[in-house]
C-alpha atoms as a PDB file:
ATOM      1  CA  UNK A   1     191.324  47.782  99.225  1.00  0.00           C
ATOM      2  CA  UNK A   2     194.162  47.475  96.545  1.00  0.00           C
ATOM      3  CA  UNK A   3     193.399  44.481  94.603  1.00  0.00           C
ATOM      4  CA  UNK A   4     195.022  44.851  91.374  1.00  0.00           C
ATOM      5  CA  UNK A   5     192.868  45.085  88.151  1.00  0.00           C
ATOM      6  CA  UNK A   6     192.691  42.780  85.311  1.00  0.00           C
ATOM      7  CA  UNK A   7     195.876  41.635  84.198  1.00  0.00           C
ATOM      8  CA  UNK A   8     195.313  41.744  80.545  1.00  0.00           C
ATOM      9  CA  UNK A   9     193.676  45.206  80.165  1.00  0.00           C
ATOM     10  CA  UNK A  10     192.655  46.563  76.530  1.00  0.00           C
ATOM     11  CA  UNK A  11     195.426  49.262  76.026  1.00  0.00           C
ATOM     12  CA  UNK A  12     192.587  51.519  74.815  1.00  0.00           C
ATOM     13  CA  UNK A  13     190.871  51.582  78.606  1.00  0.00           C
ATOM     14  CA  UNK A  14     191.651  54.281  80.407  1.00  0.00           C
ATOM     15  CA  UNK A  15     190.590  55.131  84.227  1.00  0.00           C
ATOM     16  CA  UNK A  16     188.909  56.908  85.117  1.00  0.00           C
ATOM     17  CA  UNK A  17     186.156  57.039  82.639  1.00  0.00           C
ATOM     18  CA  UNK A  18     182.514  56.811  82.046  1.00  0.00           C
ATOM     19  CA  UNK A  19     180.147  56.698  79.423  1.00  0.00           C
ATOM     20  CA  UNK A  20     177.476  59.581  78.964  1.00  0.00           C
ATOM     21  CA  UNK A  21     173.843  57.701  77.901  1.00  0.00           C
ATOM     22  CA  UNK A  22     172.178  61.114  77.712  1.00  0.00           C
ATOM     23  CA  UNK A  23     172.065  60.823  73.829  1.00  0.00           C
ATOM     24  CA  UNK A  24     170.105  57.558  74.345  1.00  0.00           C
ATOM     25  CA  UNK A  25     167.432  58.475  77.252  1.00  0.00           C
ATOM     26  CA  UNK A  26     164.694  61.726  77.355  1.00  0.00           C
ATOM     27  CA  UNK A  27     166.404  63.883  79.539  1.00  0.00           C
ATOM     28  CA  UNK A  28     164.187  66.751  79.785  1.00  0.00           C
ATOM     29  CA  UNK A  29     161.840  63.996  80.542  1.00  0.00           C
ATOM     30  CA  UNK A  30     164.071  62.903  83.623  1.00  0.00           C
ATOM     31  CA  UNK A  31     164.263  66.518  84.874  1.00  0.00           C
ATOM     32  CA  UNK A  32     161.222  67.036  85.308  1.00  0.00           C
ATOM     33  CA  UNK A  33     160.549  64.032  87.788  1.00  0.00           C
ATOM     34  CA  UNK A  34     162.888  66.134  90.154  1.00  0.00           C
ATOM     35  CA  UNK A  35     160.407  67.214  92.399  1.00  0.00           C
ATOM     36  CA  UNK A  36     157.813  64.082  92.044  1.00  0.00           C
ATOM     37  CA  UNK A  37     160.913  61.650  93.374  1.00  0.00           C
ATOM     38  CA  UNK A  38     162.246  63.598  95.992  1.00  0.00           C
ATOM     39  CA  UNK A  39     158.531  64.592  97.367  1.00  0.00           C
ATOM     40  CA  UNK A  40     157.784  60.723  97.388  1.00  0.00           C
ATOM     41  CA  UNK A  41     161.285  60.370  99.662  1.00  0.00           C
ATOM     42  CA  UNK A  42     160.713  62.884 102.006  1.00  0.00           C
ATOM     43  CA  UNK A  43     157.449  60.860 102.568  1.00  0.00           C
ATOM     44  CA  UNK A  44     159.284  57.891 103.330  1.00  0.00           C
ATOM     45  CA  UNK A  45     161.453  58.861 105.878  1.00  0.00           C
ATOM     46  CA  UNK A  46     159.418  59.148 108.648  1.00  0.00           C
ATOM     47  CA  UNK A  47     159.305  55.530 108.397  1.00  0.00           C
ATOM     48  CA  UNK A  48     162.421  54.408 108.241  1.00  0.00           C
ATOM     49  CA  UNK A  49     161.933  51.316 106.624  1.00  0.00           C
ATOM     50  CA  UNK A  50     164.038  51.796 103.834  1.00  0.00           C
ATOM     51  CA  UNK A  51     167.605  49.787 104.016  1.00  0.00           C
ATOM     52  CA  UNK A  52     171.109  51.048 104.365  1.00  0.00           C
ATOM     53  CA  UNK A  53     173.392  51.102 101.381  1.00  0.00           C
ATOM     54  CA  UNK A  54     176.811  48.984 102.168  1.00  0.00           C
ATOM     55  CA  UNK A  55     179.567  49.783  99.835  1.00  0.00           C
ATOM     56  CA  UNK A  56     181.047  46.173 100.224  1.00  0.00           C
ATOM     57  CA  UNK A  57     184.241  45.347 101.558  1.00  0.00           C
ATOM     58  CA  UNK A  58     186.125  46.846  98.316  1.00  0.00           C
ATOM     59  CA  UNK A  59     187.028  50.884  99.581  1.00  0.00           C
ATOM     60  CA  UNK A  60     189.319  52.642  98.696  1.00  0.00           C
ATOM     61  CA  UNK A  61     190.610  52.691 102.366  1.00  0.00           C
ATOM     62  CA  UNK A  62     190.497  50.120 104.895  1.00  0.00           C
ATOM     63  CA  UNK A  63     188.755  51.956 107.800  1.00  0.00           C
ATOM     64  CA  UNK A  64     186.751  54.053 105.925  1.00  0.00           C
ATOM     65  CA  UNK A  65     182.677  54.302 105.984  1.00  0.00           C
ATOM     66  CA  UNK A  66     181.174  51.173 104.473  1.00  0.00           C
ATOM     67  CA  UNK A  67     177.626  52.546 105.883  1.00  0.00           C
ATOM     68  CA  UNK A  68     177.946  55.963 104.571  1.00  0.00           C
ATOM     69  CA  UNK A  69     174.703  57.064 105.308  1.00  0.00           C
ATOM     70  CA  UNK A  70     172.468  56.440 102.128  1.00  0.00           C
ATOM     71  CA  UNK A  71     169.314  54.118 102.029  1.00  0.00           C
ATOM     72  CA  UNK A  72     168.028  52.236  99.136  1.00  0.00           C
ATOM     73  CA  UNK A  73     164.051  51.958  97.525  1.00  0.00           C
ATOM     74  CA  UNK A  74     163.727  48.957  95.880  1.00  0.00           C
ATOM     75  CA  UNK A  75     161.759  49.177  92.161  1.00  0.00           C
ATOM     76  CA  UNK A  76     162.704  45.699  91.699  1.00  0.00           C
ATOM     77  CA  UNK A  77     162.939  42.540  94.340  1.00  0.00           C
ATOM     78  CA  UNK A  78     164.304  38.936  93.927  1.00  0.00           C
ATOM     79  CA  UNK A  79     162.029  36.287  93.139  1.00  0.00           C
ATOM     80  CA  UNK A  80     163.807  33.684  95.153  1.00  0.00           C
ATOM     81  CA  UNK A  81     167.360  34.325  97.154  1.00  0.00           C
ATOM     82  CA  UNK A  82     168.996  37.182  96.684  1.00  0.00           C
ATOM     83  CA  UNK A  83     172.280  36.597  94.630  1.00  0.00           C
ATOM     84  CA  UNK A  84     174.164  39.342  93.776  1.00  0.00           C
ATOM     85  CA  UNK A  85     175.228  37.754  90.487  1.00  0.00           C
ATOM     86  CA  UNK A  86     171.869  37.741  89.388  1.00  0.00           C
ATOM     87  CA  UNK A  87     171.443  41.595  89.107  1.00  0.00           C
ATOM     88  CA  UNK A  88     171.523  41.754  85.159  1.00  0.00           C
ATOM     89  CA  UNK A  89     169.497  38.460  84.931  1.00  0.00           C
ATOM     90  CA  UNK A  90     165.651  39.821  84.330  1.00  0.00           C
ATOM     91  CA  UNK A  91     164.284  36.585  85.376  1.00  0.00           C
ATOM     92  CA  UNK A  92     165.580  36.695  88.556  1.00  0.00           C
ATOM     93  CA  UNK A  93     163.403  39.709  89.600  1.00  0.00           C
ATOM     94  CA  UNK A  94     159.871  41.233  90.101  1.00  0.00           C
ATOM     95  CA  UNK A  95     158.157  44.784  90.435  1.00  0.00           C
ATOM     96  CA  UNK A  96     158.361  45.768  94.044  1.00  0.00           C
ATOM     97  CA  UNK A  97     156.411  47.520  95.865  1.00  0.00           C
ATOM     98  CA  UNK A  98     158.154  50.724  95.252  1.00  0.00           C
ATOM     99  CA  UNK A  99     157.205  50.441  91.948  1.00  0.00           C
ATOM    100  CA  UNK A 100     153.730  51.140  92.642  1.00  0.00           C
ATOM    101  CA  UNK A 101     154.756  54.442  94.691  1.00  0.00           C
ATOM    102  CA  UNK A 102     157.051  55.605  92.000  1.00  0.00           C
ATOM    103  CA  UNK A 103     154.851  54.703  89.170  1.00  0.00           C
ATOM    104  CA  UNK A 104     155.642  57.655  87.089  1.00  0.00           C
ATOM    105  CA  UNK A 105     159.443  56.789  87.539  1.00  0.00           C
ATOM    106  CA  UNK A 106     158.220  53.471  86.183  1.00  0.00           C
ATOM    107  CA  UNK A 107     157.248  54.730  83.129  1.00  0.00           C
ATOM    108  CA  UNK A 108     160.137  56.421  82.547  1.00  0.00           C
ATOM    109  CA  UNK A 109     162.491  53.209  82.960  1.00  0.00           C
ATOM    110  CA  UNK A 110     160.142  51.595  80.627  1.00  0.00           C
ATOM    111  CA  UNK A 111     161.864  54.034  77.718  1.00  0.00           C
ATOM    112  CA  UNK A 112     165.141  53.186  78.550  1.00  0.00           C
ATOM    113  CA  UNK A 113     167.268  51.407  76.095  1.00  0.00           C
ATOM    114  CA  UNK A 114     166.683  47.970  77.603  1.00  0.00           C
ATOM    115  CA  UNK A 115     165.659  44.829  76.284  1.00  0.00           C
ATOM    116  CA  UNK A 116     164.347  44.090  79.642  1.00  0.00           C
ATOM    117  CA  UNK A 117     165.573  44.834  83.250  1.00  0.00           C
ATOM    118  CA  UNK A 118     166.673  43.235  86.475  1.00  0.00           C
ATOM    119  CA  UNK A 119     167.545  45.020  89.951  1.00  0.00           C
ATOM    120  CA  UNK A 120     166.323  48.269  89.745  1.00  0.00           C
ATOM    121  CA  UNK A 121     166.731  50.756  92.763  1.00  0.00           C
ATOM    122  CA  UNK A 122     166.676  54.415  94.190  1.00  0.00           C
ATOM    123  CA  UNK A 123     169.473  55.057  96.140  1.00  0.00           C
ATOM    124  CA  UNK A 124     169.260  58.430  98.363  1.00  0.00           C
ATOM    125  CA  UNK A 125     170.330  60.417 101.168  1.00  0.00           C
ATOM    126  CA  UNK A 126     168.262  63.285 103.026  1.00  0.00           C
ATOM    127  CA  UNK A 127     170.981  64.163 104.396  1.00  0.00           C
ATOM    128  CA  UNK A 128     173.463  64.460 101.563  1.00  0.00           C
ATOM    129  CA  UNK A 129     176.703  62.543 103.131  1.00  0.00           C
ATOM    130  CA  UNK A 130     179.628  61.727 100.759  1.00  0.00           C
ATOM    131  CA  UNK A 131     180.048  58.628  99.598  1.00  0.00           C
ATOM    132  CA  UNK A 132     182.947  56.058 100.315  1.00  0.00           C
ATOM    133  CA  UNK A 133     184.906  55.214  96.948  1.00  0.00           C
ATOM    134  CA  UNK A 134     184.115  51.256  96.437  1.00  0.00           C
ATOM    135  CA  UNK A 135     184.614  48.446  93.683  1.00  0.00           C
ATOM    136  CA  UNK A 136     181.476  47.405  93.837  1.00  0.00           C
ATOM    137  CA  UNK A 137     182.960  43.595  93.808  1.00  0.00           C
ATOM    138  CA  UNK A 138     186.341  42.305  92.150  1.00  0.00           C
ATOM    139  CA  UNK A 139     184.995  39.438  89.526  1.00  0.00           C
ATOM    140  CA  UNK A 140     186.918  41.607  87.057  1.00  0.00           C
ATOM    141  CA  UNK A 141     186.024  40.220  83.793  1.00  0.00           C
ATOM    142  CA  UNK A 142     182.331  41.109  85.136  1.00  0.00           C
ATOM    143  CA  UNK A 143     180.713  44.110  84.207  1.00  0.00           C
ATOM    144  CA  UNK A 144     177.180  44.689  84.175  1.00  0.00           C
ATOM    145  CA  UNK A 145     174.809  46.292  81.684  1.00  0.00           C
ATOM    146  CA  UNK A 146     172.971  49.401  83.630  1.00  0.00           C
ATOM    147  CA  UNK A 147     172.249  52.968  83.639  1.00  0.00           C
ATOM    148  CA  UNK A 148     173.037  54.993  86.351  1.00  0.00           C
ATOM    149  CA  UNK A 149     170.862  58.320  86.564  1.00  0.00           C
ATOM    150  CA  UNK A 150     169.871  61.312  88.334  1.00  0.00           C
ATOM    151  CA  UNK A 151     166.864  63.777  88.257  1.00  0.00           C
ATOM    152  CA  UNK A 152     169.288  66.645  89.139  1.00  0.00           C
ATOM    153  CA  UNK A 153     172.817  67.961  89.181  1.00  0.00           C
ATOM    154  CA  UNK A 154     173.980  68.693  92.326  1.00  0.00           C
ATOM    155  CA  UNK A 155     175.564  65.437  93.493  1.00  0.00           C
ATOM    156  CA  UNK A 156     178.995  65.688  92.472  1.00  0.00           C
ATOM    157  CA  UNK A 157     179.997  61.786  91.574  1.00  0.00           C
ATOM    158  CA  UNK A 158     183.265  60.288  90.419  1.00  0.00           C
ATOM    159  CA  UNK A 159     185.402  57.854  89.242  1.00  0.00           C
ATOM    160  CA  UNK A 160     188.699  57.442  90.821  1.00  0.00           C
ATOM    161  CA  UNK A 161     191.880  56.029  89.470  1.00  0.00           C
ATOM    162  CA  UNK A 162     193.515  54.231  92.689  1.00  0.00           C
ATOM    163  CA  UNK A 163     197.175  53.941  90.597  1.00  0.00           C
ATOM    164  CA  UNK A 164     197.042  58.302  89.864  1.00  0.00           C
ATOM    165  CA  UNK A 165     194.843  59.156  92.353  1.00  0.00           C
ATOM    166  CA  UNK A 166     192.763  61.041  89.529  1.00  0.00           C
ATOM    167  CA  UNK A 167     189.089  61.677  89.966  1.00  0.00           C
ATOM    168  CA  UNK A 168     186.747  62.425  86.870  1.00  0.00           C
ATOM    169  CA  UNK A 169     183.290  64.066  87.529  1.00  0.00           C
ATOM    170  CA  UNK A 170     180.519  62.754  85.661  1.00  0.00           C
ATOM    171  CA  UNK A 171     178.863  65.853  83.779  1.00  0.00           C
ATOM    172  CA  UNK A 172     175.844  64.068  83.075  1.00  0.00           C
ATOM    173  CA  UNK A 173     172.340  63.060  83.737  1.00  0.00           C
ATOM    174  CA  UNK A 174     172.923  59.429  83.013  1.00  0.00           C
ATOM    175  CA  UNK A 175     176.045  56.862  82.606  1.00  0.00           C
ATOM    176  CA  UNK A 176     177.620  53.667  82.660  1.00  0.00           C
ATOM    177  CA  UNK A 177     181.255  52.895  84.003  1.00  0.00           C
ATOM    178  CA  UNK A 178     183.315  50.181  85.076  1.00  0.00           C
ATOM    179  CA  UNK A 179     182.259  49.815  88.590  1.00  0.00           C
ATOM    180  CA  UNK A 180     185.169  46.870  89.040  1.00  0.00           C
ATOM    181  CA  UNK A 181     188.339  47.919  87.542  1.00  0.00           C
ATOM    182  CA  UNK A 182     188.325  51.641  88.979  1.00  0.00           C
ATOM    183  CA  UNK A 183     186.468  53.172  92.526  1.00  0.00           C
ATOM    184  CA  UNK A 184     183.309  55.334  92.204  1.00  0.00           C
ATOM    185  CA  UNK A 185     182.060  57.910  94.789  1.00  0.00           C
ATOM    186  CA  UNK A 186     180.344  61.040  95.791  1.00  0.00           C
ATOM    187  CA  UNK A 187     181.211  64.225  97.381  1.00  0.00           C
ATOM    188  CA  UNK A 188     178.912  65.867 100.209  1.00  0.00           C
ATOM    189  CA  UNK A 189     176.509  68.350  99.428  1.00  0.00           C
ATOM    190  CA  UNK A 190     173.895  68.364 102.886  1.00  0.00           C
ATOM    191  CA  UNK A 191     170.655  68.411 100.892  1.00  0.00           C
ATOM    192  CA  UNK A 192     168.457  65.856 100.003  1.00  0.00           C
ATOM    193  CA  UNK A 193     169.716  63.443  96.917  1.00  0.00           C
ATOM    194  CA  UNK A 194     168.665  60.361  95.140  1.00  0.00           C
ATOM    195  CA  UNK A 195     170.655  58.431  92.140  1.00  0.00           C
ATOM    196  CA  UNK A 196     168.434  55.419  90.616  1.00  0.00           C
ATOM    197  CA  UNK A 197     170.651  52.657  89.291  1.00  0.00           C
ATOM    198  CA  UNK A 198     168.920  50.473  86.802  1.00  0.00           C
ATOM    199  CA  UNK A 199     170.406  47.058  86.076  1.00  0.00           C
ATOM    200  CA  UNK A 200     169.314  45.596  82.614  1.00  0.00           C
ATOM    201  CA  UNK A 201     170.076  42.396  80.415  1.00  0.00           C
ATOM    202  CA  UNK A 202     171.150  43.809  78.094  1.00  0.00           C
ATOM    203  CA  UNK A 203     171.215  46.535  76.295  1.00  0.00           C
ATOM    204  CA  UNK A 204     169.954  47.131  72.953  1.00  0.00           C
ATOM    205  CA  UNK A 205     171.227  47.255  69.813  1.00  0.00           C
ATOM    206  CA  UNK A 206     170.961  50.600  68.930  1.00  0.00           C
ATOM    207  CA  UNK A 207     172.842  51.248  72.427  1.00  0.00           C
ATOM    208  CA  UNK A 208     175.729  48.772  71.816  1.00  0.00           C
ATOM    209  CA  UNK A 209     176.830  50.170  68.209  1.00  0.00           C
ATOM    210  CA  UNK A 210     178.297  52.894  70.189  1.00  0.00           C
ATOM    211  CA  UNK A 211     181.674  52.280  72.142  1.00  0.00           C
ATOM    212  CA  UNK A 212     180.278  52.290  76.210  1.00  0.00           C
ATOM    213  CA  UNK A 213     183.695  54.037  77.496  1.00  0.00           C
ATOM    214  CA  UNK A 214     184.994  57.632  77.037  1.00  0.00           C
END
């Protein structure tokens, strides 16, 4: 995929980048659901019911993996057809029933800097495969409001800038970025990992006083 970006991009964006929301969630809170979210996986996966996360069309490579190996928990399910433009619209959705299982997850996303949320999801792999870099769709003046999170450390994730060829590592437990206008993806690591990705509309105010790009 090499679809150019936006035309008419703000001189002050640069890619890659991401924002950090760590100032704006509980962390330590977060950390210590480590071992409650991956027990609740490794429960799950015996029944192989969860589904298969698809990149999309948009890699950074024509041939490469668009079934890469994770599967996806829905917290959150469509109340009517599933249209992906809908994510960030909260009346669109409904607790699912993985929102029962991961209750204490639940309340956790609850304190998140939302005015209310949308498509929420656990994405994970038991087996720790990389990730394809992907756009996760090219309606470039569309970005979403979410955060993007992670009990632990040790999946190293990235933005990529296709132009440079530059990856940057996020550092954090928590972030936005511009999933559009640059790739994102993740490096191997052969244990068990899970990212939730938590789609809101839209933020508050307290969150949008600070610039969302660094």
């Amino acid at each position: 995929m090499t679809a150019a970006v936006a035309e008419k991009l703000d001189p002050r964006i640069k890619y890659p980048s991401y924002k950090s929301l760590d100032e704006f969630i509980d962390v330590d809170r977060l950390q210590s659901l480590d071992s409650y979210v991956t027990e609740r996986i490794q429960q799950r996966l015996s029944q192989q019911k969860d589904l298969q996360f698809y990149t999309g069309p948009f890699t950074i490579a024509e041939k490469a993996p668009d079934k890469p190996g994770s599967k996806m928990i829905y917290l959150s399910q469509p109340k009517g057809e599933d249209n992906y433009y809908d994510l960030d619209n909260p009346a669109a959705w409904e607790p699912a029933e993985g929102a029962t299982e991961f209750s204490e997850l639940m309340e956790f996303i609850a304190t998140l800097p939302f005015k209310a949320t949308a498509r929420m999801l656990i994405m994970y792999d038991p087996e720790g495969r990389a990730v394809t870099a992907h756009r996760d769709h090219v309606s470039y003046d569309l970005c979403h409001e979410f955060i993007w999170f992670r009990t632990n450390l040790r999946k190293p994730f990235y933005m990529l800038n296709e132009e440079t060829g530059e990856k940057r590592y996020v550092e954090s437990h928590s972030a936005w970025f511009d999933s559009v206008n640059q790739f994102h993806g993740g490096d191997a690591t052969g244990c068990v990992e899970c990212k939730p990705r938590i789609i809101g509309g839209p933020y508050t105010e307290t969150t949008l006083a600070r610039p969302l790009a660094s």
